[in-house]
PDB file of N, CA and C in Angstrom:
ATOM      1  N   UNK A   1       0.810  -1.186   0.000  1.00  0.00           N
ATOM      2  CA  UNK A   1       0.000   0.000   0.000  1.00  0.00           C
ATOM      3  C   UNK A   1       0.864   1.264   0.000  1.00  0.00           C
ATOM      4  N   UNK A   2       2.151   1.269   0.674  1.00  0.00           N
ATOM      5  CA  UNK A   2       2.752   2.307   0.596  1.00  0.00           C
ATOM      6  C   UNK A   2       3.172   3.277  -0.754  1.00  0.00           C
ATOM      7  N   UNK A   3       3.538   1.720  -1.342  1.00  0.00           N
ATOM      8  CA  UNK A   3       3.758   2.217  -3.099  1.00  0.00           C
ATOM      9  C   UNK A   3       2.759   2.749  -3.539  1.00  0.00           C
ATOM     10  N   UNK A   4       1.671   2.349  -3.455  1.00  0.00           N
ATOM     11  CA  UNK A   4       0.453   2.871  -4.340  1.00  0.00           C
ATOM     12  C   UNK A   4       0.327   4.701  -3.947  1.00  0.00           C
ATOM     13  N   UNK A   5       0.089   4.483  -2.823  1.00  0.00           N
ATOM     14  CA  UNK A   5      -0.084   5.589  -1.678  1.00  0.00           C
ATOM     15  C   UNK A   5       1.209   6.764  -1.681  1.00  0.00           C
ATOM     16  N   UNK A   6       2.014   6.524  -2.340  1.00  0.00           N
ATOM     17  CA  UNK A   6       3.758   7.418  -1.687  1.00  0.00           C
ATOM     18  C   UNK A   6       3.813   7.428  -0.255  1.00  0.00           C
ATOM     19  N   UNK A   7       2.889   6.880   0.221  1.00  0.00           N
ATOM     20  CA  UNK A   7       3.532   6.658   1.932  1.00  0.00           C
ATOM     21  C   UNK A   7       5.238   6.173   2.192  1.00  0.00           C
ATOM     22  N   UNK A   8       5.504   6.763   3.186  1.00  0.00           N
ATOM     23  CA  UNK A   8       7.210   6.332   3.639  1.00  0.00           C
ATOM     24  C   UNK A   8       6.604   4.908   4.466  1.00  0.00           C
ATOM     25  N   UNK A   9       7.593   4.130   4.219  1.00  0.00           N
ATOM     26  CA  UNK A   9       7.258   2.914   5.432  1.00  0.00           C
ATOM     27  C   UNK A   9       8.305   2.126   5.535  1.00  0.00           C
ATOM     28  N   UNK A  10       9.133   1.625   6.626  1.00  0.00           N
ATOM     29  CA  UNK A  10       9.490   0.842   6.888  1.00  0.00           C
ATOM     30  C   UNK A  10       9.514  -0.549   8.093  1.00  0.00           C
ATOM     31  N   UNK A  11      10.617  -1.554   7.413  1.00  0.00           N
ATOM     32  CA  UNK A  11      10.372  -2.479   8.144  1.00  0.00           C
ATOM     33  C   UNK A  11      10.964  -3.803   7.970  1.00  0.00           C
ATOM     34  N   UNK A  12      10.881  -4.667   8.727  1.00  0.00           N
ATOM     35  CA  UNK A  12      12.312  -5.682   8.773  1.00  0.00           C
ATOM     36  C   UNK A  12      11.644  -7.618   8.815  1.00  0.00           C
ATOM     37  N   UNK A  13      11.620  -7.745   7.679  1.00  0.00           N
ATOM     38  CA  UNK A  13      11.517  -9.123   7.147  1.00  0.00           C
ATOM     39  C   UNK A  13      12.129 -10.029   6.320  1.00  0.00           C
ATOM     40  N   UNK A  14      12.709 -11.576   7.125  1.00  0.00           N
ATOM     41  CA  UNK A  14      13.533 -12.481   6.550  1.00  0.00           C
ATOM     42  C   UNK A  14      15.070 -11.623   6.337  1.00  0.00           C
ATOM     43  N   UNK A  15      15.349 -10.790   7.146  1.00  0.00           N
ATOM     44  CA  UNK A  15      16.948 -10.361   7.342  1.00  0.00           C
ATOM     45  C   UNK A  15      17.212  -9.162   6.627  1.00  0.00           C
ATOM     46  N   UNK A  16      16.044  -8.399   6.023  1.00  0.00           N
ATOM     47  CA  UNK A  16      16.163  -7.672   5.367  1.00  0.00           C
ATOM     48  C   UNK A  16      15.033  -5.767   6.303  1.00  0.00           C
ATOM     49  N   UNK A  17      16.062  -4.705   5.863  1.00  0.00           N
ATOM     50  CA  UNK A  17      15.160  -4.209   6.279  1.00  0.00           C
ATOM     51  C   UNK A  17      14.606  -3.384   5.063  1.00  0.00           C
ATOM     52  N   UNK A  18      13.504  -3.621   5.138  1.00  0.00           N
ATOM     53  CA  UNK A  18      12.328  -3.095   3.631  1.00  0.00           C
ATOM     54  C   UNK A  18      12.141  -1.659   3.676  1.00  0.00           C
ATOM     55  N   UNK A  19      12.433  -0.965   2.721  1.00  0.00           N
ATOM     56  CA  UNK A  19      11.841   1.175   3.324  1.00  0.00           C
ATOM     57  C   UNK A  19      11.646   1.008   1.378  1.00  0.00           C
ATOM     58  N   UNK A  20      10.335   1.754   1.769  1.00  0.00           N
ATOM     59  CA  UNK A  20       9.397   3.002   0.738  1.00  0.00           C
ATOM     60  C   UNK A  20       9.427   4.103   1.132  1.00  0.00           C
ATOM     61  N   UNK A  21      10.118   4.694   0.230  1.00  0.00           N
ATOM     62  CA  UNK A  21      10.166   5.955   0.408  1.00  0.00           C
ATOM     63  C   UNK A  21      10.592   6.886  -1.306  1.00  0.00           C
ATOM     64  N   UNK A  22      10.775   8.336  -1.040  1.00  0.00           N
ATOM     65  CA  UNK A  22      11.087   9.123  -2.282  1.00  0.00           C
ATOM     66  C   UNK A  22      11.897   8.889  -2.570  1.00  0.00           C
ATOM     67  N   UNK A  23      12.686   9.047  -3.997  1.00  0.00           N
ATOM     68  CA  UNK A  23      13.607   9.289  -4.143  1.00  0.00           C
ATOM     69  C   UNK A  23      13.382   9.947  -6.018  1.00  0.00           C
ATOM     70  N   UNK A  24      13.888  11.271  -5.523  1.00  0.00           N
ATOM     71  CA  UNK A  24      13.783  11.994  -7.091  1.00  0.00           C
ATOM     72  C   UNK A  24      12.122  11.886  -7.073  1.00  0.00           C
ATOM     73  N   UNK A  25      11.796  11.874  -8.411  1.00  0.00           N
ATOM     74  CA  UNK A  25      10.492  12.726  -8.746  1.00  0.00           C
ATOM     75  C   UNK A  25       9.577  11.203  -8.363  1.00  0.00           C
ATOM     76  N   UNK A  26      10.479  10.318  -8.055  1.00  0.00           N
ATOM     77  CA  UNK A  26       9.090   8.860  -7.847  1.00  0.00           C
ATOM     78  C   UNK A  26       9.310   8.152  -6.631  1.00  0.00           C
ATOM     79  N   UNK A  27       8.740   7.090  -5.979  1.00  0.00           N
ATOM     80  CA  UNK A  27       9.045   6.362  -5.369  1.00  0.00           C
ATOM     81  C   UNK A  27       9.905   4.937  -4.824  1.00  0.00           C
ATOM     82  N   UNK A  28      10.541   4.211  -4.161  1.00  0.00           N
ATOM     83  CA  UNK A  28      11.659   3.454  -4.407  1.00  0.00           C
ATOM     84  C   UNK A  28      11.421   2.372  -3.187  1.00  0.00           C
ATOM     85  N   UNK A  29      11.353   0.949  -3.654  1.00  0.00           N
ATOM     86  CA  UNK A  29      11.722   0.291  -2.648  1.00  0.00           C
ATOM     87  C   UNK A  29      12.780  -0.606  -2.386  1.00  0.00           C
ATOM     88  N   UNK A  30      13.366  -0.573  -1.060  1.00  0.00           N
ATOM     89  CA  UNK A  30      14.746  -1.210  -0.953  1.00  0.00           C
ATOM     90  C   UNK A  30      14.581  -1.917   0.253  1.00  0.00           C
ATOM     91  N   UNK A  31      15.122  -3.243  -0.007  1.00  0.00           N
ATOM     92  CA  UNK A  31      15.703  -3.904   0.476  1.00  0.00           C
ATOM     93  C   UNK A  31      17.304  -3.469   0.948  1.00  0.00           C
ATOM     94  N   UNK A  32      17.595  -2.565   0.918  1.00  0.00           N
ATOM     95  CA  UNK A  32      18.872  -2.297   1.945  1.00  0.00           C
ATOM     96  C   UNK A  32      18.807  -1.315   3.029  1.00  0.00           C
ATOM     97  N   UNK A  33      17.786  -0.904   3.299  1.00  0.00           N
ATOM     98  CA  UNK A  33      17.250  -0.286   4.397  1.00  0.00           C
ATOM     99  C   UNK A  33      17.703   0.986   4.892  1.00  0.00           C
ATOM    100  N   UNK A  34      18.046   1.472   3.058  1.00  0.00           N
ATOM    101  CA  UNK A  34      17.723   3.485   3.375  1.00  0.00           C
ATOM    102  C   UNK A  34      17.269   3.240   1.819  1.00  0.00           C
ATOM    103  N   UNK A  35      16.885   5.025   1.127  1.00  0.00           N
ATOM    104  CA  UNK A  35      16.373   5.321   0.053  1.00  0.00           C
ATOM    105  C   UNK A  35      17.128   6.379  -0.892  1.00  0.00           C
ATOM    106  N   UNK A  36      17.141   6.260  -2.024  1.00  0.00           N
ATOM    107  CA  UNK A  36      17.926   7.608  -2.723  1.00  0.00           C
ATOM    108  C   UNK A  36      19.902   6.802  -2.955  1.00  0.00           C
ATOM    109  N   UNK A  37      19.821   5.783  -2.881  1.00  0.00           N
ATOM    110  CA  UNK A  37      21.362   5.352  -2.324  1.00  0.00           C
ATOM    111  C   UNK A  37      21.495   4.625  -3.313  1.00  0.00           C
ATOM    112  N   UNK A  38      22.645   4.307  -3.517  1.00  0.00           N
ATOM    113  CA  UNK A  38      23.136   2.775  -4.782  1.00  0.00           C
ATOM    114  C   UNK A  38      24.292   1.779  -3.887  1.00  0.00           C
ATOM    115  N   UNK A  39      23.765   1.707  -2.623  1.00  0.00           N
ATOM    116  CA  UNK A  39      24.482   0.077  -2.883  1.00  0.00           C
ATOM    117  C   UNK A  39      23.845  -1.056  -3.239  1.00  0.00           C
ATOM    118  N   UNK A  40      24.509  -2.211  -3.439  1.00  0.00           N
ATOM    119  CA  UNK A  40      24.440  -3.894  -3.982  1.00  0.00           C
ATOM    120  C   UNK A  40      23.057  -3.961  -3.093  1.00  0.00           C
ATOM    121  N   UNK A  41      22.511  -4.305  -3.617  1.00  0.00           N
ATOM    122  CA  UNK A  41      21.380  -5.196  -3.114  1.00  0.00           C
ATOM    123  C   UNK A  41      19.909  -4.830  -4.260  1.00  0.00           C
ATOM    124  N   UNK A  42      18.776  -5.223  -3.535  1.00  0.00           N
ATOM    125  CA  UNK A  42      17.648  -5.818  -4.249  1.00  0.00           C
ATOM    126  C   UNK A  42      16.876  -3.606  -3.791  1.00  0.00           C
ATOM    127  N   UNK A  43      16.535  -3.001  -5.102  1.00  0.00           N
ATOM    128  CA  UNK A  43      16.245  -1.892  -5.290  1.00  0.00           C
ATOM    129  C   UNK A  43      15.058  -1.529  -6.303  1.00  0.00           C
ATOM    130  N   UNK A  44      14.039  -0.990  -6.011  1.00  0.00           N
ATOM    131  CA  UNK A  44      13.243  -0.863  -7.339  1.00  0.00           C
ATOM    132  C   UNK A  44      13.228   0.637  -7.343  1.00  0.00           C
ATOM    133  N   UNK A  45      13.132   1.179  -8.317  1.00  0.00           N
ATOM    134  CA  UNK A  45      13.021   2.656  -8.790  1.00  0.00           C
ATOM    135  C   UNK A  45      12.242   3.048  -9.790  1.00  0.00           C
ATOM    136  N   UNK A  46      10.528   1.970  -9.925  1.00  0.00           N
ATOM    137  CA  UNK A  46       9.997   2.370 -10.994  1.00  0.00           C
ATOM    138  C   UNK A  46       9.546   3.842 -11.913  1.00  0.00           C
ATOM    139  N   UNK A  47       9.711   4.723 -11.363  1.00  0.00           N
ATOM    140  CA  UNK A  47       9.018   6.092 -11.849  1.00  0.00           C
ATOM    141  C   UNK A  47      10.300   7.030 -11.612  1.00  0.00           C
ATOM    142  N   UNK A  48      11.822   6.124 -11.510  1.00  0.00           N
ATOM    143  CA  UNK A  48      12.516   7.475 -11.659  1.00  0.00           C
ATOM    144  C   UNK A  48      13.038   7.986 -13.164  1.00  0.00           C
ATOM    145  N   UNK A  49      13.221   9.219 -13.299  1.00  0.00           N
ATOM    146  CA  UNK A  49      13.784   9.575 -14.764  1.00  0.00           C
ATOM    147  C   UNK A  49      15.289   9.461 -15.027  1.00  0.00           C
ATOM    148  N   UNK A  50      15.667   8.671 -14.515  1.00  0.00           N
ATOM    149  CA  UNK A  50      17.022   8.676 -14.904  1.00  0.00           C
ATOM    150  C   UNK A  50      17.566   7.363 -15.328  1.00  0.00           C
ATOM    151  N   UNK A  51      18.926   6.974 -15.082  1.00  0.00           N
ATOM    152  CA  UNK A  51      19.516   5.277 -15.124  1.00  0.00           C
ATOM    153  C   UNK A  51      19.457   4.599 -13.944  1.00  0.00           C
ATOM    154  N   UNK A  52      19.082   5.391 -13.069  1.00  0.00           N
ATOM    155  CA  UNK A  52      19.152   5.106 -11.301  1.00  0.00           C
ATOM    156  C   UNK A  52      17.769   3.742 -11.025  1.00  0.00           C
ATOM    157  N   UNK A  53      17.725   3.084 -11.778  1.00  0.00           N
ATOM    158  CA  UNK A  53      16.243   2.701 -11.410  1.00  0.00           C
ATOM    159  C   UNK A  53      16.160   1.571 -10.535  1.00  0.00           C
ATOM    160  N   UNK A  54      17.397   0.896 -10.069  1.00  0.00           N
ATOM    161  CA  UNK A  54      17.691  -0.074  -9.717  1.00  0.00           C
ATOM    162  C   UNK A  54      18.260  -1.450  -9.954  1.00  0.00           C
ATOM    163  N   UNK A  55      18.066  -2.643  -9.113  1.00  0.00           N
ATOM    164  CA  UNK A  55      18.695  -3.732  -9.452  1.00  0.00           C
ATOM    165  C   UNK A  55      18.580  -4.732  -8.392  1.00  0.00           C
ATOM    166  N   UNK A  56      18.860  -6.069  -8.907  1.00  0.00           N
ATOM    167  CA  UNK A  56      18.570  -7.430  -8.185  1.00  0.00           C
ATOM    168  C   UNK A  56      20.235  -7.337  -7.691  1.00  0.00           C
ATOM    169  N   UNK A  57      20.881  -7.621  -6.221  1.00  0.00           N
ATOM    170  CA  UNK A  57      21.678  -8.250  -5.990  1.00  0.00           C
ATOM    171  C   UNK A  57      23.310  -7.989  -6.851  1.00  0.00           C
ATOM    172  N   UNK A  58      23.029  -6.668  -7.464  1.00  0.00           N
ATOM    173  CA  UNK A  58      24.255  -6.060  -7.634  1.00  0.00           C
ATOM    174  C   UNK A  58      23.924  -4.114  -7.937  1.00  0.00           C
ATOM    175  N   UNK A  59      24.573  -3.949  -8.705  1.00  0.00           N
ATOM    176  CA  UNK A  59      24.449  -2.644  -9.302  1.00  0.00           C
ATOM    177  C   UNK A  59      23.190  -2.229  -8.942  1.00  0.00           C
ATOM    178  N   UNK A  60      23.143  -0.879  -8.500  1.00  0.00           N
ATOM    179  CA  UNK A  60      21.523  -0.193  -8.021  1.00  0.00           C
ATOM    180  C   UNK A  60      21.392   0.862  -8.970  1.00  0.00           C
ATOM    181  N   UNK A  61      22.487   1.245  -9.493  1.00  0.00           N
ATOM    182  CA  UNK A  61      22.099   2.738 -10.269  1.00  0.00           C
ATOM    183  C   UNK A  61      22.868   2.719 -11.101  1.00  0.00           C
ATOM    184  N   UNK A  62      22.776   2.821 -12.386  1.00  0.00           N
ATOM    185  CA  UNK A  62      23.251   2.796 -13.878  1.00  0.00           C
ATOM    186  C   UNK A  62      23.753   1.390 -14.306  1.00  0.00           C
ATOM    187  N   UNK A  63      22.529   0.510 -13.387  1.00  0.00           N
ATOM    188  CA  UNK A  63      23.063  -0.882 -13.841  1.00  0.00           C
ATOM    189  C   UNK A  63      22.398  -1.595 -14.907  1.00  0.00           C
ATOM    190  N   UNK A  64      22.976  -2.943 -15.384  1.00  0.00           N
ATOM    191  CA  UNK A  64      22.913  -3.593 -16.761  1.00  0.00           C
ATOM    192  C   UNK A  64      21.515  -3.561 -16.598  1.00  0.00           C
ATOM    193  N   UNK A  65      20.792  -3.995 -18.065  1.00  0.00           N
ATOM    194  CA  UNK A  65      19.360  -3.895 -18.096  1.00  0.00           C
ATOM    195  C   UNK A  65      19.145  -5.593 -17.683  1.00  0.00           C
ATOM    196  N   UNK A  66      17.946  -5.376 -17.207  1.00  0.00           N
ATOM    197  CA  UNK A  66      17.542  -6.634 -16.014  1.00  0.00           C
ATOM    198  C   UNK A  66      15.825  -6.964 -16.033  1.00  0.00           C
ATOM    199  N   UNK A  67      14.934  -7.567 -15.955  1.00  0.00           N
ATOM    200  CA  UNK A  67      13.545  -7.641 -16.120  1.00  0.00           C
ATOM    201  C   UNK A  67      13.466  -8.151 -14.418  1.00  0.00           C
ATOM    202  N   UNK A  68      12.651  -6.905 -13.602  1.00  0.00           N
ATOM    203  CA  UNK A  68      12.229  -7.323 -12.620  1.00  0.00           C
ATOM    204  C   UNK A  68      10.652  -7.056 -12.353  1.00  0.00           C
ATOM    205  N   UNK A  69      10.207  -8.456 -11.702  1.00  0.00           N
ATOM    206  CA  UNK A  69       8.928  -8.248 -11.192  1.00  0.00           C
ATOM    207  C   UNK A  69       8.646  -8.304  -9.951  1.00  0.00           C
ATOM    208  N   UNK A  70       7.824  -7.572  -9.725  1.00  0.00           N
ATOM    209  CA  UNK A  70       6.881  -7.359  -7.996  1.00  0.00           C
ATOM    210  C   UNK A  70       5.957  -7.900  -7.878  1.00  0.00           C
ATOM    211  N   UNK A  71       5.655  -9.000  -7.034  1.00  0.00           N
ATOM    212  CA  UNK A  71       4.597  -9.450  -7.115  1.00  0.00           C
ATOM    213  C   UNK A  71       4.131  -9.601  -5.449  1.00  0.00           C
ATOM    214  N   UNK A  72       3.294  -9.004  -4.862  1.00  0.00           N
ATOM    215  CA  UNK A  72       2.689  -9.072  -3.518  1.00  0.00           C
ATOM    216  C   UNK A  72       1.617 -10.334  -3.405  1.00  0.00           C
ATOM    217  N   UNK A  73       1.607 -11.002  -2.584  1.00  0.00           N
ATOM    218  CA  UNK A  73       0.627 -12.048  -1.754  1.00  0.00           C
ATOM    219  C   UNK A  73       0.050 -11.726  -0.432  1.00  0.00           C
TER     220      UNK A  73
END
């Protein structure tokens, strides 16, 4: 809901800590537990305008092109 919403939210599941939050003109969720940042890990950046958009488990920002999906249960 946060995504939908631009709500900030965080929180800490299976070793990871999860944050929604801004970053640039869209919203971002990370699995490395700040926002706006590029280290290694699992990052989504759907609505930003730049190369920054994220990445699975390496490169977060101006990394190789990659097909990721979100899927909530």
């Amino acid at each position: 809901m946060a995504l939908r919403t631009s709500t900030n939210y965080k929180t800490v599941s299976n070793g990871f800590t999860w944050v929604v939050g801004a970053c640039g003109n869209g919203m971002e969720l990370s699995a490395a537990g700040t926002t706006c940042e590029c280290p290694i890990g699992y990052i989504l950046r759907p609505c930003v305008l730049n190369q920054n958009w994220g990445g699975i488990d390496g490169a977060t920002c101006t990394a190789p092109s990659q097909s990721i999906t979100l899927t909530f249960e």
